[in-house]
Protein backbone atom coordinates (compact mmCIF):
# COMPACT_ATOMS: atom_id res chain seq x y z
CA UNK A 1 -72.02 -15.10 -42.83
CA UNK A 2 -74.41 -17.91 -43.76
CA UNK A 3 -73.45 -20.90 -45.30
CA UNK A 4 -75.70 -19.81 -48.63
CA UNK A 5 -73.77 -16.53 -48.65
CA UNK A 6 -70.73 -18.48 -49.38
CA UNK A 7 -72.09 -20.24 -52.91
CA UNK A 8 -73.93 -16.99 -53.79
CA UNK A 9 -70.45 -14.94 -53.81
CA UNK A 10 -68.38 -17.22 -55.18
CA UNK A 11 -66.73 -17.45 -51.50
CA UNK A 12 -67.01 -21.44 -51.57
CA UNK A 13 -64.58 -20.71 -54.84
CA UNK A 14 -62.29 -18.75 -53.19
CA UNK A 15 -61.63 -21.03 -50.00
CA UNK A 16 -60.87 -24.14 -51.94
CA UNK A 17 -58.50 -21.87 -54.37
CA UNK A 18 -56.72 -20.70 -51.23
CA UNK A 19 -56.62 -24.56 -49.44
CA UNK A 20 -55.77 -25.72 -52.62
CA UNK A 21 -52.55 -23.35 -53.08
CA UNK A 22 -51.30 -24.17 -49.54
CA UNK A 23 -51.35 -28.34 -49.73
CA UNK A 24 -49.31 -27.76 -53.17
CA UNK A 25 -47.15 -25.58 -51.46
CA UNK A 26 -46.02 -27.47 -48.72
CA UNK A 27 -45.50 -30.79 -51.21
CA UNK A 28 -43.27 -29.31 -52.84
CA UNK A 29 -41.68 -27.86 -49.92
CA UNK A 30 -41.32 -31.39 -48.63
CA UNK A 31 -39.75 -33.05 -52.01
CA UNK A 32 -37.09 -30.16 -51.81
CA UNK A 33 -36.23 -31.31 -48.26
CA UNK A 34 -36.37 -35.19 -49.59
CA UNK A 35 -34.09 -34.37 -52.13
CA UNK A 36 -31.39 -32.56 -50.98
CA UNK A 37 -30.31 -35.06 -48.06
CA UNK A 38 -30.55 -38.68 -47.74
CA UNK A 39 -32.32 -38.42 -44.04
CA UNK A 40 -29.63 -38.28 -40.91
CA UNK A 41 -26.75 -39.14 -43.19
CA UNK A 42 -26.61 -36.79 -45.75
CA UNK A 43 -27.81 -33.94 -42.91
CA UNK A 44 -24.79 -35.36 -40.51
CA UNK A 45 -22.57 -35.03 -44.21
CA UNK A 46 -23.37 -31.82 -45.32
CA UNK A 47 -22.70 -30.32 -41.27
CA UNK A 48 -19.18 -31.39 -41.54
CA UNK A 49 -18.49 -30.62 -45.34
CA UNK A 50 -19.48 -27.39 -44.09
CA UNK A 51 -17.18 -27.52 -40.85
CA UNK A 52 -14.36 -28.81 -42.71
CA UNK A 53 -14.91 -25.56 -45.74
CA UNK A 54 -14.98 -23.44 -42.95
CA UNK A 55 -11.73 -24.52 -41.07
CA UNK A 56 -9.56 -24.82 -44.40
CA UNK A 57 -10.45 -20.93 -45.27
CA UNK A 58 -9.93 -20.06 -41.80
CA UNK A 59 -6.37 -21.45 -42.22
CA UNK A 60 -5.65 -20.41 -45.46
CA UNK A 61 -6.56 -16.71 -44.75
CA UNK A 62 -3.98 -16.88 -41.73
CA UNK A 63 -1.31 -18.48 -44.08
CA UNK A 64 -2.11 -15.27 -46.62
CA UNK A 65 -2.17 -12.60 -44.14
CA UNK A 66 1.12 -13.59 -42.60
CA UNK A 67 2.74 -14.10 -45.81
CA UNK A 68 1.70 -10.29 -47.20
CA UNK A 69 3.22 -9.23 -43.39
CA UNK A 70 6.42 -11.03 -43.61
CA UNK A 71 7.08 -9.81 -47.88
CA UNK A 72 5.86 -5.87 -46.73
CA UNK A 73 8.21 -5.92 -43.76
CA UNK A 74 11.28 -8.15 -45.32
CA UNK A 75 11.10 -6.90 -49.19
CA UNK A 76 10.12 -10.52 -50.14
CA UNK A 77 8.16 -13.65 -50.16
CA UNK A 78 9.25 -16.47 -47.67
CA UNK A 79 11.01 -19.42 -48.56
CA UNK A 80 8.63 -21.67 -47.00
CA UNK A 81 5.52 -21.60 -44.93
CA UNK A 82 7.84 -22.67 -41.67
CA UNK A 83 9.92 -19.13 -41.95
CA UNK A 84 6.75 -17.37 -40.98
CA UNK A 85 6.88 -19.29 -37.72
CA UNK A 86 10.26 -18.44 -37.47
CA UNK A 87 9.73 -14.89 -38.30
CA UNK A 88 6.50 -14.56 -35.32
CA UNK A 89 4.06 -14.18 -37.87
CA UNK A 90 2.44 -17.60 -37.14
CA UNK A 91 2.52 -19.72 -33.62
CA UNK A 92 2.55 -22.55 -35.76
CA UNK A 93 1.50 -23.41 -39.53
CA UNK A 94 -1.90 -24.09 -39.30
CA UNK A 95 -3.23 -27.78 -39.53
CA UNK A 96 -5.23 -28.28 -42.02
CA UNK A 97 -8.53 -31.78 -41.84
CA UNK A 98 -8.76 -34.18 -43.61
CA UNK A 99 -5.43 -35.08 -45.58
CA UNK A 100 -6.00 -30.73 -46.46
CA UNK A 101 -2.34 -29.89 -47.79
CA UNK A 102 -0.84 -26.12 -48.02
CA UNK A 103 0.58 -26.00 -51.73
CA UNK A 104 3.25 -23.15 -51.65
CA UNK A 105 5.42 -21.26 -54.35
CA UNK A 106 7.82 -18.98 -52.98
CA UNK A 107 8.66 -17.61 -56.12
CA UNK A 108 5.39 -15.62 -56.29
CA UNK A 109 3.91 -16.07 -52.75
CA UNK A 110 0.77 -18.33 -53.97
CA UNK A 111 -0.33 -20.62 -51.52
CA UNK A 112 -3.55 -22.84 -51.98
CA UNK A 113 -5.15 -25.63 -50.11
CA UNK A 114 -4.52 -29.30 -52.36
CA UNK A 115 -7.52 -31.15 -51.42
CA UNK A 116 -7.30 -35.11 -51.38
């Protein structure tokens, strides 16, 4: 293809169109990534936000199980978190990051995670 192919077709059009669409593309790509994280910090931040998430459901989904085992095979919710250790269901009560607390009511067998 000759160069005065390209300005008889319109081809000339076409390329710039397409090298246009790419450079805006990948500027906005990079003011997403600018925005969302304050460089190292707000990467390092958002890792152990995630990590810390991720632990306190992993605990509180042990806590749950065990309590729904212990009130199907005793009739009734535990009085406290420490009778399912007693009772086998747990090794220990889970430990929870970050000043995490378990918030239980034996009265209906709620338990929820207070966060500091």
């Amino acid at each position: 293809m000759c160069p005065k192919h390209i300005f008889r077709s319109g081809g000339l059009l076409l390329w710039l169109s397409v090298l246009a669409f790419f450079l805006t593309s990948c500027a906005g790509e990079q003011e997403k990534e600018s925005s969302n994280s304050s460089g190292p910090e707000g990467y390092i931040r958002g890792t152990l936000d995630k990590g810390v998430e991720a632990r306190v459901t992993t605990a509180l989904i042990q806590v749950r199980q065990a309590i729904d085992h212990y009130e199907i095979h005793e009739g009734s919710f535990p009085e406290s978190l420490t009778s399912l250790v007693e009772a086998g269901l747990l090794t220990a009560i889970p430990a929870l990051p970050h000043s995490h607390e378990f918030e239980y009511d034996s009265s209906t067998g709620r338990v929820e995670v207070k966060t500091p």
